[in-house]
PDB file of N, CA and C in Angstrom:
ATOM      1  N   UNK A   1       1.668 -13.734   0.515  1.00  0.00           N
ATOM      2  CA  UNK A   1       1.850 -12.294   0.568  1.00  0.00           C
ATOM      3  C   UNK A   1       3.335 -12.028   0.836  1.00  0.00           C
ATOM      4  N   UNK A   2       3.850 -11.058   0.070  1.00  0.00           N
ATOM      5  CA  UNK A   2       5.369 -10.723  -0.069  1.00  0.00           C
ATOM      6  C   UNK A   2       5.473 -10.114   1.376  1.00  0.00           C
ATOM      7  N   UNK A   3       6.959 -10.164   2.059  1.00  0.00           N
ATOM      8  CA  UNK A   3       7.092  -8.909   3.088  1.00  0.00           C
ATOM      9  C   UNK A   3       6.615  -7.257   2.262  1.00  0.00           C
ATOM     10  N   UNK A   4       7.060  -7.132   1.147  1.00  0.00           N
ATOM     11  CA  UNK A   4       7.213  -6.004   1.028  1.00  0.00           C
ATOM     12  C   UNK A   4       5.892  -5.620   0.975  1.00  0.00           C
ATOM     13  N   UNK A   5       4.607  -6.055   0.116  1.00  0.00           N
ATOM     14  CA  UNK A   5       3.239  -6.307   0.517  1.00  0.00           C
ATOM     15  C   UNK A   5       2.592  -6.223   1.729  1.00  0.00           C
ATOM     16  N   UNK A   6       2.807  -6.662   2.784  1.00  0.00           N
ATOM     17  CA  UNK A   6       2.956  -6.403   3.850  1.00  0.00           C
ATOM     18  C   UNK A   6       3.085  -5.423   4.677  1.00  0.00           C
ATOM     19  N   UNK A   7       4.424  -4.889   4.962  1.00  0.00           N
ATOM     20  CA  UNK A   7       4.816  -3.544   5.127  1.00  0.00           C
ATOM     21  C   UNK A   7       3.837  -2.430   4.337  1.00  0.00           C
ATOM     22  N   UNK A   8       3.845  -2.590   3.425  1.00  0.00           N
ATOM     23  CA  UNK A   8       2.752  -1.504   2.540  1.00  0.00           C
ATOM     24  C   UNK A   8       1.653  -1.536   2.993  1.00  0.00           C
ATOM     25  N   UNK A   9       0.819  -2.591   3.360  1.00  0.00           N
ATOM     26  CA  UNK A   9      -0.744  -2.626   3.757  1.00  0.00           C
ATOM     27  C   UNK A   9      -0.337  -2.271   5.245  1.00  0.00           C
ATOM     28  N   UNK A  10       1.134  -2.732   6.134  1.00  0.00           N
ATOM     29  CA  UNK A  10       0.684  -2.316   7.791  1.00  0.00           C
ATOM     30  C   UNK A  10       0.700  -0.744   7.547  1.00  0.00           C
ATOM     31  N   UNK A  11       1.719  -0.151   6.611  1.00  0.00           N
ATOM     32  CA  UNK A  11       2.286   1.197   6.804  1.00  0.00           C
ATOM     33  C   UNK A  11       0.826   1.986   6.639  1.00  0.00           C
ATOM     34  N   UNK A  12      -0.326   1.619   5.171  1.00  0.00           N
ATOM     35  CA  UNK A  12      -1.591   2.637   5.694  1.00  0.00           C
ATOM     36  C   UNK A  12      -2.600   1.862   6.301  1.00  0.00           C
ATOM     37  N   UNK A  13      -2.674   1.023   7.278  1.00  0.00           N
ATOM     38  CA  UNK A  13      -3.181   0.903   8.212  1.00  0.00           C
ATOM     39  C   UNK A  13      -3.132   1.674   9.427  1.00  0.00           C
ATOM     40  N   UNK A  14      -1.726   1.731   9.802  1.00  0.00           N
ATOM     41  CA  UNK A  14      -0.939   2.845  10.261  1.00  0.00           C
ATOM     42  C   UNK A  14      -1.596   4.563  10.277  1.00  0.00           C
ATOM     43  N   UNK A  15      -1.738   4.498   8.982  1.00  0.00           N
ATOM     44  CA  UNK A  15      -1.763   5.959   8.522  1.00  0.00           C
ATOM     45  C   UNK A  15      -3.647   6.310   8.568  1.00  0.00           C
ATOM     46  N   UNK A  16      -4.026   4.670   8.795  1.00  0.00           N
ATOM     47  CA  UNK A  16      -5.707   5.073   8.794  1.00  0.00           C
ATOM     48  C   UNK A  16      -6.237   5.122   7.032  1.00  0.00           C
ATOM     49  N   UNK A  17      -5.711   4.907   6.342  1.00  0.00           N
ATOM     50  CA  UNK A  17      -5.616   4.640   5.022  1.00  0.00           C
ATOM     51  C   UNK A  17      -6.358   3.454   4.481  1.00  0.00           C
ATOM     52  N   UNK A  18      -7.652   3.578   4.113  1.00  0.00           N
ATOM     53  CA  UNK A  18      -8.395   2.638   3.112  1.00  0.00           C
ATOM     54  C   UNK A  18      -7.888   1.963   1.366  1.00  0.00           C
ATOM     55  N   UNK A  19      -8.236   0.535   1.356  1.00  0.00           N
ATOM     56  CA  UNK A  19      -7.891   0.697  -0.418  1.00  0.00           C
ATOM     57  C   UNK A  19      -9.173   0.908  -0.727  1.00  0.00           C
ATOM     58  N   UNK A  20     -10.311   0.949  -0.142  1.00  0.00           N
ATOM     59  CA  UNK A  20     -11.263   1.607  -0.544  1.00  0.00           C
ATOM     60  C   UNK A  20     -11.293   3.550  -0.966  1.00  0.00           C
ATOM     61  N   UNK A  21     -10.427   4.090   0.239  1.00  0.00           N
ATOM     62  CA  UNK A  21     -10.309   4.958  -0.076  1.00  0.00           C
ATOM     63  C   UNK A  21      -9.153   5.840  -1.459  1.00  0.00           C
ATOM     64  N   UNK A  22      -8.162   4.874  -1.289  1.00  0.00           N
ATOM     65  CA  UNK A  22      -7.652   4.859  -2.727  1.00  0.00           C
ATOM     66  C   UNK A  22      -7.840   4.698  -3.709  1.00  0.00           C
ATOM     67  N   UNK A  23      -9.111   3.854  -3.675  1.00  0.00           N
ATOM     68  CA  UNK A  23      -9.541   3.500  -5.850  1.00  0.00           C
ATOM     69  C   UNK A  23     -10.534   4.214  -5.451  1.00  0.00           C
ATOM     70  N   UNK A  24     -11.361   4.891  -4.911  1.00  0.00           N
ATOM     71  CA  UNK A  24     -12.365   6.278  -5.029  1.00  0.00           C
ATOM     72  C   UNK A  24     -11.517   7.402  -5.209  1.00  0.00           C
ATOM     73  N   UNK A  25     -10.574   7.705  -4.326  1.00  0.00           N
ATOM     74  CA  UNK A  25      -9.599   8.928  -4.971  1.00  0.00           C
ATOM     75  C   UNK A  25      -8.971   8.668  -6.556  1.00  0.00           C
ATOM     76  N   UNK A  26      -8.957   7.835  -6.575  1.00  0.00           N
ATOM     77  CA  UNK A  26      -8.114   7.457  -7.747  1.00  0.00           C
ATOM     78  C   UNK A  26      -9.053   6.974  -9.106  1.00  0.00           C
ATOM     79  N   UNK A  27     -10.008   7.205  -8.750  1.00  0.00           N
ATOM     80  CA  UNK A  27     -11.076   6.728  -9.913  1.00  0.00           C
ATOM     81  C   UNK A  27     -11.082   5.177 -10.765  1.00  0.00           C
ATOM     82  N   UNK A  28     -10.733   4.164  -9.910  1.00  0.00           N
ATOM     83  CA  UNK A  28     -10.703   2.743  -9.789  1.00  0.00           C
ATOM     84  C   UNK A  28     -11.219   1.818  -9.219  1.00  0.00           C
ATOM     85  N   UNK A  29     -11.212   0.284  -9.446  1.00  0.00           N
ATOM     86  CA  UNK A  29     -11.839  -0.195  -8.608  1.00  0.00           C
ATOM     87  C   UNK A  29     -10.597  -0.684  -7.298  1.00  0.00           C
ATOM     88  N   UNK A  30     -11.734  -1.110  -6.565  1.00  0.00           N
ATOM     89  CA  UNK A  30     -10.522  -1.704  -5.385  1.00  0.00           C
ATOM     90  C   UNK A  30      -9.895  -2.494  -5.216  1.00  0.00           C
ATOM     91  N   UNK A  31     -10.273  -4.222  -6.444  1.00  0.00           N
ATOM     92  CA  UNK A  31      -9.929  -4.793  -6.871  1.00  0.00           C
ATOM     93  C   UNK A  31      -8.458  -4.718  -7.124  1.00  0.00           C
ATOM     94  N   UNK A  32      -8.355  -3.459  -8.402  1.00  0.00           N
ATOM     95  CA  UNK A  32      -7.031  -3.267  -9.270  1.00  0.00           C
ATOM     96  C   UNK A  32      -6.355  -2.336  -8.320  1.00  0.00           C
ATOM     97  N   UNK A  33      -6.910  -1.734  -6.861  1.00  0.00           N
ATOM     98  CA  UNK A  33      -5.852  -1.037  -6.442  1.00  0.00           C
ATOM     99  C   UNK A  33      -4.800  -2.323  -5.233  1.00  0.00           C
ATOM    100  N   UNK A  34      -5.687  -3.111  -4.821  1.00  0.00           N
ATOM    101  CA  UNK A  34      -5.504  -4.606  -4.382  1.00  0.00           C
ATOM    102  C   UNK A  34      -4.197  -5.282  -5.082  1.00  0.00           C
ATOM    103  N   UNK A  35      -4.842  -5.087  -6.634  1.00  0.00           N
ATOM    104  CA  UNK A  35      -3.548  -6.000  -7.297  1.00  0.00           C
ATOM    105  C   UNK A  35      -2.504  -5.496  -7.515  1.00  0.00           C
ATOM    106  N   UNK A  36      -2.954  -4.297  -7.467  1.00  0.00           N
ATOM    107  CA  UNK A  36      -1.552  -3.446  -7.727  1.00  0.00           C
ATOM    108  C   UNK A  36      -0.769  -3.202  -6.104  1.00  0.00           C
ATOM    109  N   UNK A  37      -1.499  -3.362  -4.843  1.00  0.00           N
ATOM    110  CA  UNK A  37      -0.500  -3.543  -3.855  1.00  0.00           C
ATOM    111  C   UNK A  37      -0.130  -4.965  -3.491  1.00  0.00           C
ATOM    112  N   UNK A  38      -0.823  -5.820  -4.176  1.00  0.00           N
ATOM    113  CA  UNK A  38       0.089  -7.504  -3.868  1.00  0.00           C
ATOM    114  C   UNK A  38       1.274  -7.722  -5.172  1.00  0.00           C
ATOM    115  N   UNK A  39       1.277  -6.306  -5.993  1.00  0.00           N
ATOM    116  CA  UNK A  39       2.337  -6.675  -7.034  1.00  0.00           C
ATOM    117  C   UNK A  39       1.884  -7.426  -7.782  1.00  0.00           C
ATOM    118  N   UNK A  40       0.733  -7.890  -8.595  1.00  0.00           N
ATOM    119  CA  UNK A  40       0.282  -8.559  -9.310  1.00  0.00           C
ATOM    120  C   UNK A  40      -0.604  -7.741 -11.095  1.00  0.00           C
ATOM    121  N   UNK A  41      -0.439  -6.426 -10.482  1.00  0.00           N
ATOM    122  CA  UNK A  41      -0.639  -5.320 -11.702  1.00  0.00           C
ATOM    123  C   UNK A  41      -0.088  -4.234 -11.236  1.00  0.00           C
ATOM    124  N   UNK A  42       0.839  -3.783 -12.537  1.00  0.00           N
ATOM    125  CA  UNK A  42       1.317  -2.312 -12.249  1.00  0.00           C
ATOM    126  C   UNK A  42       0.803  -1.217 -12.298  1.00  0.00           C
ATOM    127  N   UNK A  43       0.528   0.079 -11.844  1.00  0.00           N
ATOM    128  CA  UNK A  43       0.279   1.192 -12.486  1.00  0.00           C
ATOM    129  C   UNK A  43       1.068   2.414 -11.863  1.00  0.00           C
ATOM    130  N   UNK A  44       2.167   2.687 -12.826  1.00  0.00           N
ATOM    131  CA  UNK A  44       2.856   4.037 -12.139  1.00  0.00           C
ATOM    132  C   UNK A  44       2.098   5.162 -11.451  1.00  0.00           C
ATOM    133  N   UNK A  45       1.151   4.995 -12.008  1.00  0.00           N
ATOM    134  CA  UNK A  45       0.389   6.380 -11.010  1.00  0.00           C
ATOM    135  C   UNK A  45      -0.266   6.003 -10.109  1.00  0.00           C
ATOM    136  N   UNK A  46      -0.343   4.252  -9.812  1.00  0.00           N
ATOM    137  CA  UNK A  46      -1.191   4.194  -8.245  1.00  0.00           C
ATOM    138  C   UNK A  46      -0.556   3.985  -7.350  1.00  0.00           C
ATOM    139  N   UNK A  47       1.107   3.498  -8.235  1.00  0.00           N
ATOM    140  CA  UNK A  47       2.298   3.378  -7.078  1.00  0.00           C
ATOM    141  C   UNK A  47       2.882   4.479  -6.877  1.00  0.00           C
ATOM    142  N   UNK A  48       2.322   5.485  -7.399  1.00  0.00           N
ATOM    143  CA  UNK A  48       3.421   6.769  -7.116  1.00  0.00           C
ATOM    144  C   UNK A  48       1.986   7.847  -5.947  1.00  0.00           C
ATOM    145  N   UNK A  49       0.661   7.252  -6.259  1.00  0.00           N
ATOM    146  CA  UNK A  49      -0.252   7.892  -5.554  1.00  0.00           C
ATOM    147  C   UNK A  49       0.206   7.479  -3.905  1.00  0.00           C
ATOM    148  N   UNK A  50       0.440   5.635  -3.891  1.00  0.00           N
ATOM    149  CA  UNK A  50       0.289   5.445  -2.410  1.00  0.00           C
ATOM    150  C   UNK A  50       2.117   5.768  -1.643  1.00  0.00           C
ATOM    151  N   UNK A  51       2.687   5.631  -2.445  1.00  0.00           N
ATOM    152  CA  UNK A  51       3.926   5.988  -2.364  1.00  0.00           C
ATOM    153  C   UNK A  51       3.641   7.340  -1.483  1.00  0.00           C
ATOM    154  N   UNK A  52       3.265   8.477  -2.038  1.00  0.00           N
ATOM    155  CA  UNK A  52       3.041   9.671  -1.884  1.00  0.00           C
ATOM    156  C   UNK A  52       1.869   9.918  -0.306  1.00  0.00           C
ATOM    157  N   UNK A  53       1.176   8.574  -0.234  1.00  0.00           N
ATOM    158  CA  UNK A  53       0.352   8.816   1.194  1.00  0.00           C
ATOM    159  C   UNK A  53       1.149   7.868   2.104  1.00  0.00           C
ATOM    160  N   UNK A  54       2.111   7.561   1.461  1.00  0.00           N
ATOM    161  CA  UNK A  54       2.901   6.980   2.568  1.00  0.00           C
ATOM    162  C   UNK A  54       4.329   7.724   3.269  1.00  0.00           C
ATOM    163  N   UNK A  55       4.302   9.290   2.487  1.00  0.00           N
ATOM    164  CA  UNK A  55       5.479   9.863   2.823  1.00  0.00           C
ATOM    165  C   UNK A  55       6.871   9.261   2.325  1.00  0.00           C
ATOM    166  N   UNK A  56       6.746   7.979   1.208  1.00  0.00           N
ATOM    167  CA  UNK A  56       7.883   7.981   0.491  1.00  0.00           C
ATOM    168  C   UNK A  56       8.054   8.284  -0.624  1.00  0.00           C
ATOM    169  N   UNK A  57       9.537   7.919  -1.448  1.00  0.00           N
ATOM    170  CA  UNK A  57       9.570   7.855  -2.751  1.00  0.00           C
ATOM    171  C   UNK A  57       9.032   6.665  -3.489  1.00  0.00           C
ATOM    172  N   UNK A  58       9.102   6.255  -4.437  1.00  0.00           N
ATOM    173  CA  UNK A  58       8.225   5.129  -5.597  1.00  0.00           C
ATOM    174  C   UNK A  58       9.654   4.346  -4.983  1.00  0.00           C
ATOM    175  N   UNK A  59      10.764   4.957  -5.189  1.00  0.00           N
ATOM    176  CA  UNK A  59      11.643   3.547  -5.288  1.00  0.00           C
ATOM    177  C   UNK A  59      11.751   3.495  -3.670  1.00  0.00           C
ATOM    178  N   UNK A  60      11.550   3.851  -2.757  1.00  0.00           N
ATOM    179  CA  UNK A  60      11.868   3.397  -1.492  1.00  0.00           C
ATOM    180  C   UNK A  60      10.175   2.492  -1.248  1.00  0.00           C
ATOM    181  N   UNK A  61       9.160   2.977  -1.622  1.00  0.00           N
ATOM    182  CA  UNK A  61       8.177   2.112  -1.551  1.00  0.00           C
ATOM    183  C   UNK A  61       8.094   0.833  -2.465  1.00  0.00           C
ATOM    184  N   UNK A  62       8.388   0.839  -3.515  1.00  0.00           N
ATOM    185  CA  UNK A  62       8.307  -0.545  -4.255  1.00  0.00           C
ATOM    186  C   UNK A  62       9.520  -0.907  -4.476  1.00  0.00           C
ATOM    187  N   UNK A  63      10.683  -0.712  -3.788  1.00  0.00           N
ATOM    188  CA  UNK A  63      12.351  -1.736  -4.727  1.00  0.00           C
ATOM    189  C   UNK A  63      12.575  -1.958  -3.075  1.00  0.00           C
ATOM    190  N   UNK A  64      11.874  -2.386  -2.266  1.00  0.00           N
ATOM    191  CA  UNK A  64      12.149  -2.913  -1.035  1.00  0.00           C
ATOM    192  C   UNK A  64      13.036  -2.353  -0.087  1.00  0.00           C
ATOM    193  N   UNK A  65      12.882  -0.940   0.100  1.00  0.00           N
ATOM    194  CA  UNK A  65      13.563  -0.283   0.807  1.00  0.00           C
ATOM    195  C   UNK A  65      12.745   0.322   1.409  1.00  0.00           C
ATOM    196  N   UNK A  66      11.615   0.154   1.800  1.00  0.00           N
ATOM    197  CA  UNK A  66      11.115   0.539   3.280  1.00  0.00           C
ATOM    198  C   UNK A  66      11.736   0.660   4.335  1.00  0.00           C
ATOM    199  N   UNK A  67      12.081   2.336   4.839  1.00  0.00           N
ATOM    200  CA  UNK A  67      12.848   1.931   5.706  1.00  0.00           C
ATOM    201  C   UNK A  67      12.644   2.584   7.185  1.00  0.00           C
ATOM    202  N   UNK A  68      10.920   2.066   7.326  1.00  0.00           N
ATOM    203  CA  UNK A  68      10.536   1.600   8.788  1.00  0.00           C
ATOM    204  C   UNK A  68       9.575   0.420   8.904  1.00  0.00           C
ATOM    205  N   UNK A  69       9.871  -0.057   9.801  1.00  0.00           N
ATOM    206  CA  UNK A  69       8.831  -1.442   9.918  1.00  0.00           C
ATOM    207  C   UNK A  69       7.771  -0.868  10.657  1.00  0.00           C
ATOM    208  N   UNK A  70       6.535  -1.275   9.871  1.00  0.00           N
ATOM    209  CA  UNK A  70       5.348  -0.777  10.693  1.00  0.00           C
ATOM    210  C   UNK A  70       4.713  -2.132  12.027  1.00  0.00           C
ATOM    211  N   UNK A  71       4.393  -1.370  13.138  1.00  0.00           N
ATOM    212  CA  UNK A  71       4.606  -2.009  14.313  1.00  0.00           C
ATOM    213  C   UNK A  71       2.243  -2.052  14.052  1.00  0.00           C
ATOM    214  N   UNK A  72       2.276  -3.676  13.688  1.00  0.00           N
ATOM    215  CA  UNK A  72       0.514  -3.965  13.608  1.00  0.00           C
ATOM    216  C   UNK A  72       0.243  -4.433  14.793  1.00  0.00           C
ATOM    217  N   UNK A  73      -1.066  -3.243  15.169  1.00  0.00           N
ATOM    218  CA  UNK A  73      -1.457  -3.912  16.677  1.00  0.00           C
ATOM    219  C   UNK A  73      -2.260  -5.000  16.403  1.00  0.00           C
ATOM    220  N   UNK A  74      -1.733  -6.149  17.697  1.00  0.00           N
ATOM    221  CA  UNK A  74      -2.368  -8.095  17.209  1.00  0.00           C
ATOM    222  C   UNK A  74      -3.823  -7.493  17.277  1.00  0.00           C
ATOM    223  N   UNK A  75      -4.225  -9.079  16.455  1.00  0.00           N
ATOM    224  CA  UNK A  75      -5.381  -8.235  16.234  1.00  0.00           C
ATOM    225  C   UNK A  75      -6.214  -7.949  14.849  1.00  0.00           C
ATOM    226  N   UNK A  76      -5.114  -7.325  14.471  1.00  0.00           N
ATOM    227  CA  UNK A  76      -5.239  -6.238  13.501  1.00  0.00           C
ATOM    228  C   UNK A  76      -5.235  -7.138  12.045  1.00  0.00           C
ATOM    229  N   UNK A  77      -6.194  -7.387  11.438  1.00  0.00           N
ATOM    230  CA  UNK A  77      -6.173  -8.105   9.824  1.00  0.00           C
ATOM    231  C   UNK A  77      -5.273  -6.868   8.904  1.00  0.00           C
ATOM    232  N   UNK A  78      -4.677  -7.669   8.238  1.00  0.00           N
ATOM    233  CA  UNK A  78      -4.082  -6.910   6.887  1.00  0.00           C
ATOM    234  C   UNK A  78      -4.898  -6.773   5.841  1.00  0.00           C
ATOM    235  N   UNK A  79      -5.839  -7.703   5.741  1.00  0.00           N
ATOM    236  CA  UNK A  79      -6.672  -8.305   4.783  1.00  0.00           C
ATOM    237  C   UNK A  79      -8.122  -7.299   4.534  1.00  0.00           C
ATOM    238  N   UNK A  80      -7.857  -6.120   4.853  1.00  0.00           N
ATOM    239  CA  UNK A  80      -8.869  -5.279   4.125  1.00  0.00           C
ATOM    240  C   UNK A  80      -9.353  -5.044   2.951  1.00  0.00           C
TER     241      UNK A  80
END
């Protein structure tokens, strides 16, 4: 798993944010919303959806400019 992968899954953990609840909003499975946050399939509109529940832009969320580190309480799986 990439840092930047990472950061993305602590940031809506953070936010209380499901990828379950993203490929039901988004009319997908959870699978492809999965691959599309380990960077392994693209889709401009699911990176610009979580981008958008994350309070950033597309390029500060995917060109590695996150620019807060999300603080995961131990514990806490990424692996939802």
């Amino acid at each position: 798993m990439t840092e930047k992968t990472q950061k993305i899954k602590g940031l809506l953990i953070l936010k209380g944010i499901t990828i379950t609840s993203i490929a039901k909003n988004m009319g997908v499975s959870l699978t492809f919303v999965s691959l599309v946050i380990n960077q392994k399939k693209k889709s401009k509109r699911i990176m610009n959806h979580i981008s958008g529940l994350l309070g950033a832009s597309y390029e500060e969320t995917w060109n590695d400019n996150i620019v807060w580190e999300p603080k995961i309480p131990s514990g806490t799986s990424l692996n939802k």
